[in-house]
Each structure stands twice: as C-alpha cells, then as structure tokens.
C-alpha atoms as a PDB file:
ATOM      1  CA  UNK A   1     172.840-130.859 -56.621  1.00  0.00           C
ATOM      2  CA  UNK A   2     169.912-129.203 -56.556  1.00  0.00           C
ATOM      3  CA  UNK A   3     165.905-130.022 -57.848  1.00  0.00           C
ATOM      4  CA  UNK A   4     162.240-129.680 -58.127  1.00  0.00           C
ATOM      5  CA  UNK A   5     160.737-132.538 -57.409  1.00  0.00           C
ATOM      6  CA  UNK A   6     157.299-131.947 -57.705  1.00  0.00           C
ATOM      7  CA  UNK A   7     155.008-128.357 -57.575  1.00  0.00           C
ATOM      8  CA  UNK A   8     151.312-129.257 -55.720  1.00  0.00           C
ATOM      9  CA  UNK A   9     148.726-126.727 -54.792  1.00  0.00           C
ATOM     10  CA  UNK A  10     147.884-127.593 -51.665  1.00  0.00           C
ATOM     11  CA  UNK A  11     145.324-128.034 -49.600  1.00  0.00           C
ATOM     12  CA  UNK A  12     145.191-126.103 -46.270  1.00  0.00           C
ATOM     13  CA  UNK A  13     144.989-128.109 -42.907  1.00  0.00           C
ATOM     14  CA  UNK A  14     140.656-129.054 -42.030  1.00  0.00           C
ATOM     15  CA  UNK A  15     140.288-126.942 -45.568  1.00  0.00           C
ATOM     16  CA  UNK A  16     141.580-123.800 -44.981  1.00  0.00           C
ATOM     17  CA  UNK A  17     142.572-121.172 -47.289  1.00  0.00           C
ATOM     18  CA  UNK A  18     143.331-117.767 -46.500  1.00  0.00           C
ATOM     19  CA  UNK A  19     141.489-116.245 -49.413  1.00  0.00           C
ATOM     20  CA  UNK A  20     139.450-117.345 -52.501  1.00  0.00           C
ATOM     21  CA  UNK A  21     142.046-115.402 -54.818  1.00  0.00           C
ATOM     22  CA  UNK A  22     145.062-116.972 -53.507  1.00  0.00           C
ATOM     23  CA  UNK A  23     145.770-120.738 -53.561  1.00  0.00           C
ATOM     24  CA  UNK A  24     148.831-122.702 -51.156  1.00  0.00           C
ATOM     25  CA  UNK A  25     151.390-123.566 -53.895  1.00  0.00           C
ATOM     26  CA  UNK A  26     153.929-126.243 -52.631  1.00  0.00           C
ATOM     27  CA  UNK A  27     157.155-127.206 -54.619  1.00  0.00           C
ATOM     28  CA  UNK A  28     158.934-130.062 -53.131  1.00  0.00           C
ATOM     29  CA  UNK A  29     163.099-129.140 -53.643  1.00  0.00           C
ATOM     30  CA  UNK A  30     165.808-131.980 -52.927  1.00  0.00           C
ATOM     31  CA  UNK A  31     169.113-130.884 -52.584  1.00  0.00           C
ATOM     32  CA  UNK A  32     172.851-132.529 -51.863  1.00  0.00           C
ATOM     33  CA  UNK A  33     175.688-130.852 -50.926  1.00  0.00           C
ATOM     34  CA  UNK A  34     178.588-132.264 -53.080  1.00  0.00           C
ATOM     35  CA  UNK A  35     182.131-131.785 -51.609  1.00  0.00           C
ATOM     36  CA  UNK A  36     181.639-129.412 -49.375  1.00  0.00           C
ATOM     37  CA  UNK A  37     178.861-128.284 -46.544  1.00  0.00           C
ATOM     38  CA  UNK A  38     175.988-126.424 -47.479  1.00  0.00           C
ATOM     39  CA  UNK A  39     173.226-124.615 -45.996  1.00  0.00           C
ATOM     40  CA  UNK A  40     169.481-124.085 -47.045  1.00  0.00           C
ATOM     41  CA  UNK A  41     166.616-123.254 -45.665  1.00  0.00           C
ATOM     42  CA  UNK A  42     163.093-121.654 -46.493  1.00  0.00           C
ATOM     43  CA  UNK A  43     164.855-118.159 -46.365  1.00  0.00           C
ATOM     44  CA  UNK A  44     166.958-119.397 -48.958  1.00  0.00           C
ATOM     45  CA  UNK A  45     163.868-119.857 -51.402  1.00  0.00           C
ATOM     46  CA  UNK A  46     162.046-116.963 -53.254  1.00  0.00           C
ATOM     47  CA  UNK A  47     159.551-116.903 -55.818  1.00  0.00           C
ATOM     48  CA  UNK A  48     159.191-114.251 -58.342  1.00  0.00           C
ATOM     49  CA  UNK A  49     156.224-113.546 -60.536  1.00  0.00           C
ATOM     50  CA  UNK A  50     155.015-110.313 -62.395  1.00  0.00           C
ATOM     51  CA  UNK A  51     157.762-108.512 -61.170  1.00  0.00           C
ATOM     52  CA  UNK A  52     157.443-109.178 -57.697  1.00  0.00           C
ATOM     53  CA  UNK A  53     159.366-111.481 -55.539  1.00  0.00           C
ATOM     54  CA  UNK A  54     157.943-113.526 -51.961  1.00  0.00           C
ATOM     55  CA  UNK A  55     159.386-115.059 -49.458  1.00  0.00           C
ATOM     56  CA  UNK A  56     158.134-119.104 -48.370  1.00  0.00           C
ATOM     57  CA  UNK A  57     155.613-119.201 -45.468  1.00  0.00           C
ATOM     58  CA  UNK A  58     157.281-121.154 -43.052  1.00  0.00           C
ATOM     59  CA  UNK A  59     154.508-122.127 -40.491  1.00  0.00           C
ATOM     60  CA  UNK A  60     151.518-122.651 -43.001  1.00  0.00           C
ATOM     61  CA  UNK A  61     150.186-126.030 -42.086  1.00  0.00           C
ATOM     62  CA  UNK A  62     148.827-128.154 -45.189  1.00  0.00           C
ATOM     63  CA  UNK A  63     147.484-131.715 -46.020  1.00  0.00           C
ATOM     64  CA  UNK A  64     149.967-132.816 -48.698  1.00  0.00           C
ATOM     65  CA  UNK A  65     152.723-130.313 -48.941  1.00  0.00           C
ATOM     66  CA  UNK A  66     154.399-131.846 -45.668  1.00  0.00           C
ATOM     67  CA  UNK A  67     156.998-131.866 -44.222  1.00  0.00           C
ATOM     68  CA  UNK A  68     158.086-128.211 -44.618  1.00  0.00           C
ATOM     69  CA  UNK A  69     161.948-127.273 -45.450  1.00  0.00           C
ATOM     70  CA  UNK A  70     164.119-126.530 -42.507  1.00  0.00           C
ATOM     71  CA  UNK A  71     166.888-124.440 -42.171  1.00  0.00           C
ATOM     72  CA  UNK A  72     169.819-127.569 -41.991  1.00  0.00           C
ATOM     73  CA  UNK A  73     173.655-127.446 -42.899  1.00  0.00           C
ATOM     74  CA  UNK A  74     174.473-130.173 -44.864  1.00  0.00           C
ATOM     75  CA  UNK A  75     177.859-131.698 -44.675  1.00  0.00           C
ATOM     76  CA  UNK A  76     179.258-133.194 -47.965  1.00  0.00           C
ATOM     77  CA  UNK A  77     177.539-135.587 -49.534  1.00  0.00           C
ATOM     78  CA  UNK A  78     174.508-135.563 -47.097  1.00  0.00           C
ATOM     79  CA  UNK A  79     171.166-134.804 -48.844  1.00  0.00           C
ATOM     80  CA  UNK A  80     167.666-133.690 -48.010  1.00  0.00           C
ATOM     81  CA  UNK A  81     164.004-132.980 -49.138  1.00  0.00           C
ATOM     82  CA  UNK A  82     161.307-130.960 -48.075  1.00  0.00           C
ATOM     83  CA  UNK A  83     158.589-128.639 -49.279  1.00  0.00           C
ATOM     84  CA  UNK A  84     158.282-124.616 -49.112  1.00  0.00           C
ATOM     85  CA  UNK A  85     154.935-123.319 -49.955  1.00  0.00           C
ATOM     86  CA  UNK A  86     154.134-119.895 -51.261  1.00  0.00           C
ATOM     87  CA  UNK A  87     151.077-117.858 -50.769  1.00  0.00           C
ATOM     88  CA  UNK A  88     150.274-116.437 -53.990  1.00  0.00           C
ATOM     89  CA  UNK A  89     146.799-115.203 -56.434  1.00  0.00           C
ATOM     90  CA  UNK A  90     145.430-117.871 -58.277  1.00  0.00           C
ATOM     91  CA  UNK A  91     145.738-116.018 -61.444  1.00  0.00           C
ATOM     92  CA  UNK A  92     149.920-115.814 -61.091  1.00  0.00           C
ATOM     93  CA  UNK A  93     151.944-116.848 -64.002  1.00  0.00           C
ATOM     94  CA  UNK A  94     155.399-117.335 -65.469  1.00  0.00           C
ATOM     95  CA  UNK A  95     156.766-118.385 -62.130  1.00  0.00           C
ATOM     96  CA  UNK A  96     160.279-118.683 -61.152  1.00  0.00           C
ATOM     97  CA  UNK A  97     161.984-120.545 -58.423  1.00  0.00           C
ATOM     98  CA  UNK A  98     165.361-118.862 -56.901  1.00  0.00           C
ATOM     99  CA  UNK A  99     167.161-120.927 -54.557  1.00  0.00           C
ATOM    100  CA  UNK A 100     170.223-119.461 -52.719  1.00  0.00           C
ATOM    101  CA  UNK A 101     172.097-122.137 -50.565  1.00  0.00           C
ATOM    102  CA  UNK A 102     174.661-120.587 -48.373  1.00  0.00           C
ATOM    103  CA  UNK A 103     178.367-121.965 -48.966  1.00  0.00           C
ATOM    104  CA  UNK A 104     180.196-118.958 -49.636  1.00  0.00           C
ATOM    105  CA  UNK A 105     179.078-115.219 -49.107  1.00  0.00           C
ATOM    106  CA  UNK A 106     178.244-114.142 -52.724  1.00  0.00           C
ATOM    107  CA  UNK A 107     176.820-117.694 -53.436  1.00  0.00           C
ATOM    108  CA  UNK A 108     174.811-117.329 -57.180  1.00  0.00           C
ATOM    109  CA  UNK A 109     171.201-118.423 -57.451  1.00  0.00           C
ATOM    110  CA  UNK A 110     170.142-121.446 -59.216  1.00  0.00           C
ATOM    111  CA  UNK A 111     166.886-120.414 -61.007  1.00  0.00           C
ATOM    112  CA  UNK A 112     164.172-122.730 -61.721  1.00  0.00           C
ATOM    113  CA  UNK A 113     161.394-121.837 -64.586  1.00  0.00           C
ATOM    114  CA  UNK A 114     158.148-123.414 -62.892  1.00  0.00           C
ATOM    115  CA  UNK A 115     156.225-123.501 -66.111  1.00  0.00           C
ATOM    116  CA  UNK A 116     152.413-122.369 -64.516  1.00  0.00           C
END
C-alpha cells in the first residue's frame, strides 16, 4: 500500500528559501509493504510538471515537512512515513507524484495526480 498523506509548502529552517520564485513543497507518503519486502526511498520519488521531471532534495532542512524519507527496506507487513520535498517555481501546475518502490527490477510506478 501506498499514499499521500498530506502535500504542505513548507517553510525553510530560521526562514529560508532559496529563491522568491520557487517555494519548498512537501508531500508526506506512507507506504506498507504487503507480502513481501520492499524498498523506497527519496530516489524512488519524482515529480513531474510541464514536461519536466525532478528528483526530491534529500538534505533540505524545513520547519514542518520533517522528518524526511529514508532510503529503508521494508519487510512484509512493516510500514513507514516520511516526507520528500521538492524544489520547484511557485507558478508550477498539474503536478504528478511517481513513486517507484523497488521489489522487482521492472517494478511499475504508482502515479499520484497532486491536484495544484
């Protein structure tokens, strides 16, 4: 199983941001492997908007959007949460979550529509 919990702009640690244009966007994922073990981790995450497609920042330090995702194998039926956070403009639309946990080689992506 695999979800969205919740998708936060958030704030960068004593206030900073790395540009006006560009905002910290957080999306909190929870995942359980089911009956066999499973791993994810920020590298596993991309975001795709406007035809381009980034990578999570995995050392950006924030207020709310803690703790970050780590790279962890889950055995069956363990679970997890954490947050990834994206750099992106503030302007960026139609945004869409890919999530690639590695089980098995050619693993599909589950996609999530993000709705901003």
């Amino acid at each position: 199983m695999l979800r969205v919990r919740r998708i936060l702009e958030c704030s960068g640690r004593d206030g900073w941001r790395s540009d006006p244009e560009r905002l910290f966007l957080g999306i909190e994922l929870e995942a359980e492997a089911k009956d066999e073990s499973v791993a994810l981790g920020h590298s596993h995450v991309k975001l795709r908007y406007a035809g381009r497609t980034i990578s999570a920042e995995p050392f950006i330090k924030t207020e709310d959007c803690e703790p970050l995702l780590k790279y962890t194998r889950l055995e069956a039926h363990e679970s997890l949460r954490g947050w990834v956070v994206f750099l992106v403009p503030a302007s960026a639309s139609s945004l869409e979550l890919s999530v690639r946990p590695r089980q098995f080689l050619n693993d599909q992506a589950t996609l999530f529509d993000l709705g901003r």
